[in-house]
PDB file of N, CA and C in Angstrom:
ATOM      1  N   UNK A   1      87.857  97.850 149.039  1.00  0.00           N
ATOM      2  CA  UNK A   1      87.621  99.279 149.069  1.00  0.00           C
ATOM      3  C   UNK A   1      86.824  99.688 147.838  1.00  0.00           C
ATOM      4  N   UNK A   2      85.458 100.366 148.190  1.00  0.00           N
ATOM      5  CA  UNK A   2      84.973 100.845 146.965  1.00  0.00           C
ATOM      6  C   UNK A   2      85.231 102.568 146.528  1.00  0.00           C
ATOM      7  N   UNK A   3      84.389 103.223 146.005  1.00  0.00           N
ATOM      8  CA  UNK A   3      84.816 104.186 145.408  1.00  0.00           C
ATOM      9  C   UNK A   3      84.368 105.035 146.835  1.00  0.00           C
ATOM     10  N   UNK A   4      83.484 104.977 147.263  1.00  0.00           N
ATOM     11  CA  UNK A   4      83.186 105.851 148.549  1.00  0.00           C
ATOM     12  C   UNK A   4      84.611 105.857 149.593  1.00  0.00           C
ATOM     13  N   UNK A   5      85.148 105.055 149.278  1.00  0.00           N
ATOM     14  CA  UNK A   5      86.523 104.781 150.393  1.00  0.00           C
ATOM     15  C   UNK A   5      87.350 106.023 150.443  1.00  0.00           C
ATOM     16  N   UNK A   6      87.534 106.394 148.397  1.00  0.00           N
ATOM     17  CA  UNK A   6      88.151 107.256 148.106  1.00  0.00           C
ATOM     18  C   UNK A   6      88.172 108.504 147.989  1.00  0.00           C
ATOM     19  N   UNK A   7      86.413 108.746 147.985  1.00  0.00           N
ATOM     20  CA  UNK A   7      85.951 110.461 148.151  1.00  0.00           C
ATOM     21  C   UNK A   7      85.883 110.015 149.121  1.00  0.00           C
ATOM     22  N   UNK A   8      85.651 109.855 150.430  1.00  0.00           N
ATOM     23  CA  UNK A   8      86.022 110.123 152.241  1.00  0.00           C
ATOM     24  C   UNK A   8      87.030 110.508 152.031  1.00  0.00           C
ATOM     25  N   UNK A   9      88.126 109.739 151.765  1.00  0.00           N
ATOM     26  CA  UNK A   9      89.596 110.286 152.230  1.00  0.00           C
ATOM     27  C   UNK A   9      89.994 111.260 151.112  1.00  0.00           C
ATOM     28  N   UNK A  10      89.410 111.524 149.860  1.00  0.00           N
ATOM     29  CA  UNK A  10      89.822 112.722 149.179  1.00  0.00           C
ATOM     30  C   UNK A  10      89.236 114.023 150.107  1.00  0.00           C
ATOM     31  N   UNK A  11      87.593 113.838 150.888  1.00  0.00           N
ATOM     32  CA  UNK A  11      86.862 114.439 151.597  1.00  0.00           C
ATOM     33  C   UNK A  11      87.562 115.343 152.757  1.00  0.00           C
ATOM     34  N   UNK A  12      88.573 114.182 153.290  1.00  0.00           N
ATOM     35  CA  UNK A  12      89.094 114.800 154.692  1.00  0.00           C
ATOM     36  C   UNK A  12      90.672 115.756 154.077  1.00  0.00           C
ATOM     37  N   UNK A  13      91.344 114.689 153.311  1.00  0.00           N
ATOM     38  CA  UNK A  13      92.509 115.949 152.388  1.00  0.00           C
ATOM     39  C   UNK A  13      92.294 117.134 152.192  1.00  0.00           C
ATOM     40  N   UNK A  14      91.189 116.939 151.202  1.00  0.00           N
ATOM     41  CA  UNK A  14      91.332 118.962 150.618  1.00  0.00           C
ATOM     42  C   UNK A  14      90.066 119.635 151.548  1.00  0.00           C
ATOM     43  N   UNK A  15      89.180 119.221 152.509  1.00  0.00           N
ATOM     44  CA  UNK A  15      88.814 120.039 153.537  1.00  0.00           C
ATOM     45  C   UNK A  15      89.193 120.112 155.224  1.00  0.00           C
ATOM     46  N   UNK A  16      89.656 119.053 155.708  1.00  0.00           N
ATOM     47  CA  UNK A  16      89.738 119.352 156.756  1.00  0.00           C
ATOM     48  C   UNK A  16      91.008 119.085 157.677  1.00  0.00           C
ATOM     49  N   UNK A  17      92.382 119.053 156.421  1.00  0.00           N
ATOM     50  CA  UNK A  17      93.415 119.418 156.471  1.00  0.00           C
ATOM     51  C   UNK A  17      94.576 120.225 156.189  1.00  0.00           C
ATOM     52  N   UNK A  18      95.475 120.976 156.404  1.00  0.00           N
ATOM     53  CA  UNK A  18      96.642 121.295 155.786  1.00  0.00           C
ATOM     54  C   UNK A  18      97.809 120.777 155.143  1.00  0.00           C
ATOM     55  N   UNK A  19      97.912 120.064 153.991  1.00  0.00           N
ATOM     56  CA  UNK A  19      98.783 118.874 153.399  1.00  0.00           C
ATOM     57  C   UNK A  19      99.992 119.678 153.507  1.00  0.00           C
ATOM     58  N   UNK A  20     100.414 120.910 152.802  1.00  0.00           N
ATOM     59  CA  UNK A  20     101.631 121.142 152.812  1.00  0.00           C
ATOM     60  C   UNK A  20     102.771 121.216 154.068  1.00  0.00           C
ATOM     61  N   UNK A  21     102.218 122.120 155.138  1.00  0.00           N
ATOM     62  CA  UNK A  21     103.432 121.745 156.264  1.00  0.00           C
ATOM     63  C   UNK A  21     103.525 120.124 157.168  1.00  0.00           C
ATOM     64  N   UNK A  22     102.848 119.351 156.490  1.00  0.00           N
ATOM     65  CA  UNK A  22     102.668 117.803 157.316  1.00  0.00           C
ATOM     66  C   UNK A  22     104.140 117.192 156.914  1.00  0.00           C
ATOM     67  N   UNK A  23     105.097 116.638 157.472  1.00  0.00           N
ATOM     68  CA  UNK A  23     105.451 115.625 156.946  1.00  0.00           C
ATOM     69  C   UNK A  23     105.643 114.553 157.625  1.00  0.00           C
ATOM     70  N   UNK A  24     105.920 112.949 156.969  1.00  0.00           N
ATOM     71  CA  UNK A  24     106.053 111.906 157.269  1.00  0.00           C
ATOM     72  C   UNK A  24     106.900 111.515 158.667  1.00  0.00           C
ATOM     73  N   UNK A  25     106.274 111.098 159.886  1.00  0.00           N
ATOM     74  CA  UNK A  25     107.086 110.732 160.827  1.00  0.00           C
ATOM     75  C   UNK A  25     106.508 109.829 161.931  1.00  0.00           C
ATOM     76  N   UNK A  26     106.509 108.404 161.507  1.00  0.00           N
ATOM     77  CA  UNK A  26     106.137 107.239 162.498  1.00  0.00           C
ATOM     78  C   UNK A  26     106.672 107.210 163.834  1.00  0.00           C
ATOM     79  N   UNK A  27     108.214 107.826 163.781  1.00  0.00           N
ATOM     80  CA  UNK A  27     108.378 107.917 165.061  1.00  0.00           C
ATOM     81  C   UNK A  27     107.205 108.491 166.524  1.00  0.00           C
ATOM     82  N   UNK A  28     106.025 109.357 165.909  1.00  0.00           N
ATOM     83  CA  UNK A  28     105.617 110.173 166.972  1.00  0.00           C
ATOM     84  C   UNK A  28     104.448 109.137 167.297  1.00  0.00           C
ATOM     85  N   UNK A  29     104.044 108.074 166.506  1.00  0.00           N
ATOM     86  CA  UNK A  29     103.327 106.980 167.132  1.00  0.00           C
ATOM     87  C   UNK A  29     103.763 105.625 167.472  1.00  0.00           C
ATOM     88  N   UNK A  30     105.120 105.561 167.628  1.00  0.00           N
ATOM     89  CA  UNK A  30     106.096 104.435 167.813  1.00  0.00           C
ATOM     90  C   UNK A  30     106.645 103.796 167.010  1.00  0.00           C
ATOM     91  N   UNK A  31     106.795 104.609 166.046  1.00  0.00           N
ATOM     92  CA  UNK A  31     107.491 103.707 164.769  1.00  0.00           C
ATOM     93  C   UNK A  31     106.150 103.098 163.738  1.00  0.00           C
ATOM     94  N   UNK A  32     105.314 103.519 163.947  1.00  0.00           N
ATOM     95  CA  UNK A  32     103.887 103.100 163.092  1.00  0.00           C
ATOM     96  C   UNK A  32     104.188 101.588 162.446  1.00  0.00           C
ATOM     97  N   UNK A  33     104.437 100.845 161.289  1.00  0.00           N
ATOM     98  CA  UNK A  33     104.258  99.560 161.498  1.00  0.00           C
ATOM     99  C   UNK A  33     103.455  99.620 159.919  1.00  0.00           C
ATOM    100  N   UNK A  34     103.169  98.245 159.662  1.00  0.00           N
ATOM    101  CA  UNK A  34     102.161  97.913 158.249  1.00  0.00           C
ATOM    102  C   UNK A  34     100.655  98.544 158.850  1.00  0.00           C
ATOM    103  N   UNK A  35     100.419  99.181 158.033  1.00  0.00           N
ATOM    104  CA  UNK A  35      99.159 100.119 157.713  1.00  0.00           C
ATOM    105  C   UNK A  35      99.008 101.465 158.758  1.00  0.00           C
ATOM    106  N   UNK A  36      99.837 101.644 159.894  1.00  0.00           N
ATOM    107  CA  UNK A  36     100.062 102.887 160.572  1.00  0.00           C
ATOM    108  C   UNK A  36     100.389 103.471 160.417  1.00  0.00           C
ATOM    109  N   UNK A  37     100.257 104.701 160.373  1.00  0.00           N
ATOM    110  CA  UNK A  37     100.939 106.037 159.931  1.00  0.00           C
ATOM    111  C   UNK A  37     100.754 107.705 160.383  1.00  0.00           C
ATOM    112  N   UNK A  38     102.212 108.236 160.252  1.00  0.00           N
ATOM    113  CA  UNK A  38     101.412 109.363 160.990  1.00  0.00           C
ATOM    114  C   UNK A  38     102.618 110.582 159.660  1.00  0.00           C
ATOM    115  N   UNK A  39     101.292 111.570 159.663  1.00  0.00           N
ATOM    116  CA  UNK A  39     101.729 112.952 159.291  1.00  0.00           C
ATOM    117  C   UNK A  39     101.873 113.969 160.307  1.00  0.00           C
ATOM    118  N   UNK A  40     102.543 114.667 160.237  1.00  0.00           N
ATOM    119  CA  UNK A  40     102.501 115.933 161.116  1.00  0.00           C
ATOM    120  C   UNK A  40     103.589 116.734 160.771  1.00  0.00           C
ATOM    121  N   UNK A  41     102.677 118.080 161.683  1.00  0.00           N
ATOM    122  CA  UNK A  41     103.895 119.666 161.725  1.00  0.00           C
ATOM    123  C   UNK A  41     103.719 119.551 163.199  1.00  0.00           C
ATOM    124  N   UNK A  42     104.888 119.442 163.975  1.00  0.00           N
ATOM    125  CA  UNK A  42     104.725 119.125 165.439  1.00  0.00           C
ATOM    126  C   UNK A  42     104.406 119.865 166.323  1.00  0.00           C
ATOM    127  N   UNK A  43     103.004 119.724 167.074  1.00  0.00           N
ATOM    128  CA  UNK A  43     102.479 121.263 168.015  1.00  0.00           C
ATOM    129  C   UNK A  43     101.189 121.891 167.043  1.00  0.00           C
ATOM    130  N   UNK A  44     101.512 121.543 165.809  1.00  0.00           N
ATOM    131  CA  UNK A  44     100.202 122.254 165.380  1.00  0.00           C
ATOM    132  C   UNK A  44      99.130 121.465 164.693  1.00  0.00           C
ATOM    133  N   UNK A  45      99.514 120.079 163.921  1.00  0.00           N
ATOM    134  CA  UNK A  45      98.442 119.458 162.832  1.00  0.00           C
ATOM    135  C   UNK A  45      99.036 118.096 162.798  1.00  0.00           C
ATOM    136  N   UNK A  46      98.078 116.638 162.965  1.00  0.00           N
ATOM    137  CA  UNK A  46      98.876 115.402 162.739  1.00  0.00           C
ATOM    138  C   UNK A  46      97.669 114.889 162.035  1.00  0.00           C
ATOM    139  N   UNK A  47      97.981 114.209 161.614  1.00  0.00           N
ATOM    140  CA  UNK A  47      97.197 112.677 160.828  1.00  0.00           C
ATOM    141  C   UNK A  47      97.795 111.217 160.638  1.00  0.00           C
ATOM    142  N   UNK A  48      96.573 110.485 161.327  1.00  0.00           N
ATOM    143  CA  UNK A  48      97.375 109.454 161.915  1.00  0.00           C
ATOM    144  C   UNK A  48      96.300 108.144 160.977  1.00  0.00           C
ATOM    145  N   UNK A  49      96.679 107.465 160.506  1.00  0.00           N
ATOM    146  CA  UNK A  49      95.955 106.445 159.633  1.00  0.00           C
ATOM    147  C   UNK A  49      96.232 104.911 160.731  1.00  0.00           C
ATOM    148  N   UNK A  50      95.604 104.280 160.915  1.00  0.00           N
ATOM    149  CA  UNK A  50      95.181 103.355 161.099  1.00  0.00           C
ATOM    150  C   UNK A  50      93.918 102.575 160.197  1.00  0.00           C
ATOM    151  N   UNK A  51      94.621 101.291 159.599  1.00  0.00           N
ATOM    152  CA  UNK A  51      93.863 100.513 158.770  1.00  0.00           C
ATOM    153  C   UNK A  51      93.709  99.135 159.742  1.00  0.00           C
ATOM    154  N   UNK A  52      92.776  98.412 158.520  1.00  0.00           N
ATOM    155  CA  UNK A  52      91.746  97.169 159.043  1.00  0.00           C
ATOM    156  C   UNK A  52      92.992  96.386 159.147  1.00  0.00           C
ATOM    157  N   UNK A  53      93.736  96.413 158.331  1.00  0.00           N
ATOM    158  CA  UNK A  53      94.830  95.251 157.885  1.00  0.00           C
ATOM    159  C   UNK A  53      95.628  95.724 159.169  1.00  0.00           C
ATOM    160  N   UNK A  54      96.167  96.136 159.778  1.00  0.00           N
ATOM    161  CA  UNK A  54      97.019  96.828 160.927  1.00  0.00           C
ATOM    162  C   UNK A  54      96.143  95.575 162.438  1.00  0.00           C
ATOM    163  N   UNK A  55      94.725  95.729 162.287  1.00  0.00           N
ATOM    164  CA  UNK A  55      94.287  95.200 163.126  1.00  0.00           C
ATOM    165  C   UNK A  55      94.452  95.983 164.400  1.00  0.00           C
ATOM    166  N   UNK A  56      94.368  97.400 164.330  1.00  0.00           N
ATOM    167  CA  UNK A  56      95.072  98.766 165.218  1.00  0.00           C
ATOM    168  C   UNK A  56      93.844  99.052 165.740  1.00  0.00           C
ATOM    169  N   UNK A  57      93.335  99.582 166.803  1.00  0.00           N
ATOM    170  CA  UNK A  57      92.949 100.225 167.278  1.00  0.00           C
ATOM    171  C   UNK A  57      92.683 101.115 168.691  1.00  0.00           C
ATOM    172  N   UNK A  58      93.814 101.495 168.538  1.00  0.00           N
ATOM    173  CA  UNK A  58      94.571 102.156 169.979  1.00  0.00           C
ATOM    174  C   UNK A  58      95.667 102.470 169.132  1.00  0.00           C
ATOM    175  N   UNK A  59      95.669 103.930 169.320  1.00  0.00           N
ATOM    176  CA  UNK A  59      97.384 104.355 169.394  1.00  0.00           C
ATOM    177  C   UNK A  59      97.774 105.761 170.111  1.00  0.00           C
ATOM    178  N   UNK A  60      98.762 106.099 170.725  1.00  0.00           N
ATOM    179  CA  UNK A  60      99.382 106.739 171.018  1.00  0.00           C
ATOM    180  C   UNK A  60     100.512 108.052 170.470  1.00  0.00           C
ATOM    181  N   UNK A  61     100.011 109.037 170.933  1.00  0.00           N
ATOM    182  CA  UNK A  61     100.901 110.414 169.637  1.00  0.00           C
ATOM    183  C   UNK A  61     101.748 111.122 170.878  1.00  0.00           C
ATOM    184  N   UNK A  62     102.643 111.116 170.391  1.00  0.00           N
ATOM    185  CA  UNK A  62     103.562 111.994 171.358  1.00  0.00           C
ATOM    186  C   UNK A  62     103.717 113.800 170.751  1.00  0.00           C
ATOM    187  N   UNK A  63     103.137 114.290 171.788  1.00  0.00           N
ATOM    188  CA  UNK A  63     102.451 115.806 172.009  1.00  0.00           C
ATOM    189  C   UNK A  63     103.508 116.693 172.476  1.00  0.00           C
ATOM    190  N   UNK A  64     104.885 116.494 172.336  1.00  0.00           N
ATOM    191  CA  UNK A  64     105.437 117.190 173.465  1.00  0.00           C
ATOM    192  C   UNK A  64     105.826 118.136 172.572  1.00  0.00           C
ATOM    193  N   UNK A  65     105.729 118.690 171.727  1.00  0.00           N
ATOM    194  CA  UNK A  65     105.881 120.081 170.798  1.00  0.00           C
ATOM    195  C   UNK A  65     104.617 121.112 171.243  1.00  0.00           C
ATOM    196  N   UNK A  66     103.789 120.566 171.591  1.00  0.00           N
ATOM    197  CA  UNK A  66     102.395 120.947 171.615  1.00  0.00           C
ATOM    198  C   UNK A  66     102.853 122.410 172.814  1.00  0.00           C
ATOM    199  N   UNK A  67     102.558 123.514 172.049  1.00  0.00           N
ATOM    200  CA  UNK A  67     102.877 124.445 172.759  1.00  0.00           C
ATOM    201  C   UNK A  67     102.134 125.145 174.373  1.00  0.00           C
ATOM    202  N   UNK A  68     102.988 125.688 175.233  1.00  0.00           N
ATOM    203  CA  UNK A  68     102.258 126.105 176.471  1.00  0.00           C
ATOM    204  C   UNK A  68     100.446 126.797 175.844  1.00  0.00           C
ATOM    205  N   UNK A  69      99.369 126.658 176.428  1.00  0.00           N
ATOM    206  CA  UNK A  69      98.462 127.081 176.240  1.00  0.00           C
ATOM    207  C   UNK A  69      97.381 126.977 175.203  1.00  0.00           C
ATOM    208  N   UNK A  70      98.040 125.602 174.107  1.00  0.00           N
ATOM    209  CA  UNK A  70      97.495 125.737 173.191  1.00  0.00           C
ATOM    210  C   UNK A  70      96.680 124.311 172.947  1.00  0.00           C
ATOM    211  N   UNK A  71      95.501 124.138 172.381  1.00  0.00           N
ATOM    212  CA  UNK A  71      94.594 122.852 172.192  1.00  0.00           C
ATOM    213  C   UNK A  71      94.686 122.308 170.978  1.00  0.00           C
ATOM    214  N   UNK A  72      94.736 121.377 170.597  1.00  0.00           N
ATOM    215  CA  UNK A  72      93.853 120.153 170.094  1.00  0.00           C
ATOM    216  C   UNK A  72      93.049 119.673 170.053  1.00  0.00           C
ATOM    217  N   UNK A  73      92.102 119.492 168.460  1.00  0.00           N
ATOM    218  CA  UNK A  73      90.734 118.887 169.072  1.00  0.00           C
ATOM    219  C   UNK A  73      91.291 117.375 167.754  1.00  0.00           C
ATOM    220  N   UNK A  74      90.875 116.235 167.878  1.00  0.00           N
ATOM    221  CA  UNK A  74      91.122 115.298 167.780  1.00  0.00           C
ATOM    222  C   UNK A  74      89.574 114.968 166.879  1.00  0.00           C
ATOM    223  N   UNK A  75      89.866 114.360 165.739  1.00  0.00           N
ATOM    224  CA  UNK A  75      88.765 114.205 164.779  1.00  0.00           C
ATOM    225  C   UNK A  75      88.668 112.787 164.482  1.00  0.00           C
ATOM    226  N   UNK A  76      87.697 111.469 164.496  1.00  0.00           N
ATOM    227  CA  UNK A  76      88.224 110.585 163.515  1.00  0.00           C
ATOM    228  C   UNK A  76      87.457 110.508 162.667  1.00  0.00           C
ATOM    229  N   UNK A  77      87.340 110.166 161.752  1.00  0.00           N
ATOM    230  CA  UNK A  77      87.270 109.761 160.297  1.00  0.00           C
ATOM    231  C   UNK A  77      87.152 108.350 159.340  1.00  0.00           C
ATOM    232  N   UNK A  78      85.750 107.819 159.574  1.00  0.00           N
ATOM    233  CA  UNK A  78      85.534 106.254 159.321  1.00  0.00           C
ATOM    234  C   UNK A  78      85.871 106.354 157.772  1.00  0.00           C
ATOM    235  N   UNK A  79      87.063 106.025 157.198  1.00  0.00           N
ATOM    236  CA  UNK A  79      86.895 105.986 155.365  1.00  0.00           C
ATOM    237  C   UNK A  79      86.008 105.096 154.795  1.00  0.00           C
ATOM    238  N   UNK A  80      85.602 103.935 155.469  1.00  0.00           N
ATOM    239  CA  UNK A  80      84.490 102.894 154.462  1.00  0.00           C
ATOM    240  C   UNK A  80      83.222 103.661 154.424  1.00  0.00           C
ATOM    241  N   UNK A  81      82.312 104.087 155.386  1.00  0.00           N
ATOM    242  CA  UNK A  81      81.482 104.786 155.924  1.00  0.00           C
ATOM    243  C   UNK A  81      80.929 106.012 155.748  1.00  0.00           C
ATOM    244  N   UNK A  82      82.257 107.178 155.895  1.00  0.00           N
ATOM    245  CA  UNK A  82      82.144 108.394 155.554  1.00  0.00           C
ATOM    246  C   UNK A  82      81.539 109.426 156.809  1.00  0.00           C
ATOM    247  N   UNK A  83      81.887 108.497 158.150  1.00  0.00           N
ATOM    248  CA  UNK A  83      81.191 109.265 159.228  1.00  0.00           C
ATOM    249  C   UNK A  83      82.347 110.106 160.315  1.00  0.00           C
ATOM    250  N   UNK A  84      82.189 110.511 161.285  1.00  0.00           N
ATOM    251  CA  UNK A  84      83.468 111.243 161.556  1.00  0.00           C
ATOM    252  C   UNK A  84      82.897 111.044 163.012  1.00  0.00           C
ATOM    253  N   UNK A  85      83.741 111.280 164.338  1.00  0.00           N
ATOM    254  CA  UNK A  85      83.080 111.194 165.394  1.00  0.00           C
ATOM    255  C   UNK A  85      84.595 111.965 166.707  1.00  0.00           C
ATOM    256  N   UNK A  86      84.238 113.175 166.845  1.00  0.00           N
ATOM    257  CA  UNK A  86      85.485 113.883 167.199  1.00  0.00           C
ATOM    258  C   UNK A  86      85.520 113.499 169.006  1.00  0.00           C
ATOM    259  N   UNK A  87      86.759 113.151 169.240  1.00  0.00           N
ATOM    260  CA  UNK A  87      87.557 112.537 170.191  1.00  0.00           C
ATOM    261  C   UNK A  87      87.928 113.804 171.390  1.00  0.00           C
ATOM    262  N   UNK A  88      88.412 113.365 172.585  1.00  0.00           N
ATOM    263  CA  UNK A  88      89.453 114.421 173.409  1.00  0.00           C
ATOM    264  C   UNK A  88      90.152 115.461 172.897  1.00  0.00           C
ATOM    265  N   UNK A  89      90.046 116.526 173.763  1.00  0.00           N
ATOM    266  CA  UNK A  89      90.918 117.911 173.146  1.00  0.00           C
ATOM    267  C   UNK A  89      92.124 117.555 173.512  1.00  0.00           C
ATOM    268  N   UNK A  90      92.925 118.340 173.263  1.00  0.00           N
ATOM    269  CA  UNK A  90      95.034 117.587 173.660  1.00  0.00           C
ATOM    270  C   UNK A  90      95.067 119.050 174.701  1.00  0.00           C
ATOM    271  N   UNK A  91      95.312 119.392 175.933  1.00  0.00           N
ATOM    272  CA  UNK A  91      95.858 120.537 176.193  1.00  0.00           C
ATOM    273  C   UNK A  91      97.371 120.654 177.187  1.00  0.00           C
ATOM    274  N   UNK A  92      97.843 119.688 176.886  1.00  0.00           N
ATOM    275  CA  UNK A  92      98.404 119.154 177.334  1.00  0.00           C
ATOM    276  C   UNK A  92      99.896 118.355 176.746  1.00  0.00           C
ATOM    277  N   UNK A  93     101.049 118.631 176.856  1.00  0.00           N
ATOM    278  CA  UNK A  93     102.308 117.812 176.035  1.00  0.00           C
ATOM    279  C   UNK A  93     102.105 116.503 176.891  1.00  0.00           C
ATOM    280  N   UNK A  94     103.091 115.733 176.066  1.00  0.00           N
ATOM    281  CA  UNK A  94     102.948 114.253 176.524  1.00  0.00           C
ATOM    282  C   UNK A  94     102.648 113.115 175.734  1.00  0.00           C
ATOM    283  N   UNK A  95     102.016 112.314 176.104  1.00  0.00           N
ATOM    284  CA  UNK A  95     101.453 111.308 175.094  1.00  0.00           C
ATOM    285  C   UNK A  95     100.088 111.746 175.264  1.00  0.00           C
ATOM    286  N   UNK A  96      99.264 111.737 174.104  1.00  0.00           N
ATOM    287  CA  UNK A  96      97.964 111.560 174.184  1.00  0.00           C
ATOM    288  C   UNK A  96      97.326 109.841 173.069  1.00  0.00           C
ATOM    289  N   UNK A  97      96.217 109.600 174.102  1.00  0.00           N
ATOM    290  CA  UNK A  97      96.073 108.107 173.354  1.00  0.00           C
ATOM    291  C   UNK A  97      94.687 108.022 173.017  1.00  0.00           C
ATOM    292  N   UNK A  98      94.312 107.401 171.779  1.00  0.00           N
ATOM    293  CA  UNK A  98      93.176 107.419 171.277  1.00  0.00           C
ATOM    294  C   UNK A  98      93.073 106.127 170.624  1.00  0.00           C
ATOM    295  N   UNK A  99      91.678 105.975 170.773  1.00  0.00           N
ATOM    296  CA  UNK A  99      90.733 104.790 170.526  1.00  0.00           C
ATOM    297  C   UNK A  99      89.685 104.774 169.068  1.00  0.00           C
ATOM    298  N   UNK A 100      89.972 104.162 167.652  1.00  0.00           N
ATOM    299  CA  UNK A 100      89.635 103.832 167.328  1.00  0.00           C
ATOM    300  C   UNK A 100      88.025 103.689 167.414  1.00  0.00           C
ATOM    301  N   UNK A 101      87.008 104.681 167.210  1.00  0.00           N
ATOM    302  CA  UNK A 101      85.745 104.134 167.747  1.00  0.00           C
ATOM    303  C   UNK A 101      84.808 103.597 166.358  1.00  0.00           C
ATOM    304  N   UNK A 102      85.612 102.655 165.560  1.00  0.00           N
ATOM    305  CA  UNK A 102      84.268 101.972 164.710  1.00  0.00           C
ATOM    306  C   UNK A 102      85.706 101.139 163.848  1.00  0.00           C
ATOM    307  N   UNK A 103      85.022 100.131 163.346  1.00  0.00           N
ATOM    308  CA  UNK A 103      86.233  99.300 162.543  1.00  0.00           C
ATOM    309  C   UNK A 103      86.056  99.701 161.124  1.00  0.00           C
ATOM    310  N   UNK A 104      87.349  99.194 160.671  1.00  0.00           N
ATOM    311  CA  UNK A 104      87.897  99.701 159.232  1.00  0.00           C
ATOM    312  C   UNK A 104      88.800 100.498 159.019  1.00  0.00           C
ATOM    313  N   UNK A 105      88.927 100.868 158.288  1.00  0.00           N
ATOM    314  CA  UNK A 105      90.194 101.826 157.900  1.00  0.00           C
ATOM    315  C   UNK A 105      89.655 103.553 158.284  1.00  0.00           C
ATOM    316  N   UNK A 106      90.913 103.819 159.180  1.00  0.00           N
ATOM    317  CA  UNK A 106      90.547 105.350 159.826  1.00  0.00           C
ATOM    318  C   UNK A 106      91.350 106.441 159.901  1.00  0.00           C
ATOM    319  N   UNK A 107      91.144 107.230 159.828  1.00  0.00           N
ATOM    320  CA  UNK A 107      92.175 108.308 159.931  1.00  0.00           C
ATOM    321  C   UNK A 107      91.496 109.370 161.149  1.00  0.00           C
ATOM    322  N   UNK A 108      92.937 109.643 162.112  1.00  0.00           N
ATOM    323  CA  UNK A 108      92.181 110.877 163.126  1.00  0.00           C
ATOM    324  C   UNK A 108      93.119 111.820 162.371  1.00  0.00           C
ATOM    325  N   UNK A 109      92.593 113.249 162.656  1.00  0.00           N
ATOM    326  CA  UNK A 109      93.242 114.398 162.440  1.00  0.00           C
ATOM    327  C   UNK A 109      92.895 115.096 163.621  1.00  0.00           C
ATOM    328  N   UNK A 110      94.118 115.552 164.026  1.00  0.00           N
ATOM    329  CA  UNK A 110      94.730 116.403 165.272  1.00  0.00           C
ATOM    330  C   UNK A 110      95.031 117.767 164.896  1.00  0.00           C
ATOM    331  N   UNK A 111      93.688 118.689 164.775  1.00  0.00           N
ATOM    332  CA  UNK A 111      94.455 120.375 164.828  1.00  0.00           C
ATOM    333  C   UNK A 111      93.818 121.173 165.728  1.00  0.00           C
TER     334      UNK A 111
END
């Protein structure tokens, strides 16, 4: 990881998230695992990390907070790179599943 690794992901923190109501809960991607991970306020904001070392790319978020009428737009976020490439809207509770579209270490954000 070089220094660009770290302004990306400082990049996506203080602009194109809400850190304070997130908190820690693997359960909503199956128990997340070495290098998986998920943040969230349930129904409104998640962030889900998938790294190289995980060898991840596919995972699954369980949506069922996700209120009557309300969307999701699904962001990912290449950290080696610095490129972003936004995914399926959520309108819908349930599972929603997303694909990884470039290798390396990634983060989607769900608001």
């Amino acid at each position: 990881m070089g220094i660009a690794f770290f302004k990306n992901l400082s990049d996506v923190f203080t602009s194109r998230i809400t850190l304070s109501p997130l908190i820690p809960d693997d359960t909503l991607i199956g128990g997340g695992g070495f290098g998986n991970h998920c943040l969230a306020s349930p129904g409104q904001e998640y962030v889900i990390e998938l790294s190289q070392a995980a060898n991840a790319t596919v995972v699954s978020l369980d949506v069922a907070n996700l209120p009557s009428g309300r969307s999701l737009t699904a962001t990912w976020y290449d950290l080696d790179l610095g490129g972003l490439t936004v995914a399926m809207p959520i309108t819908a509770n349930g599972v929603a599943t997303f694909a990884k579209p470039f290798a390396g270490v990634g983060i989607v954000v769900i608001n």
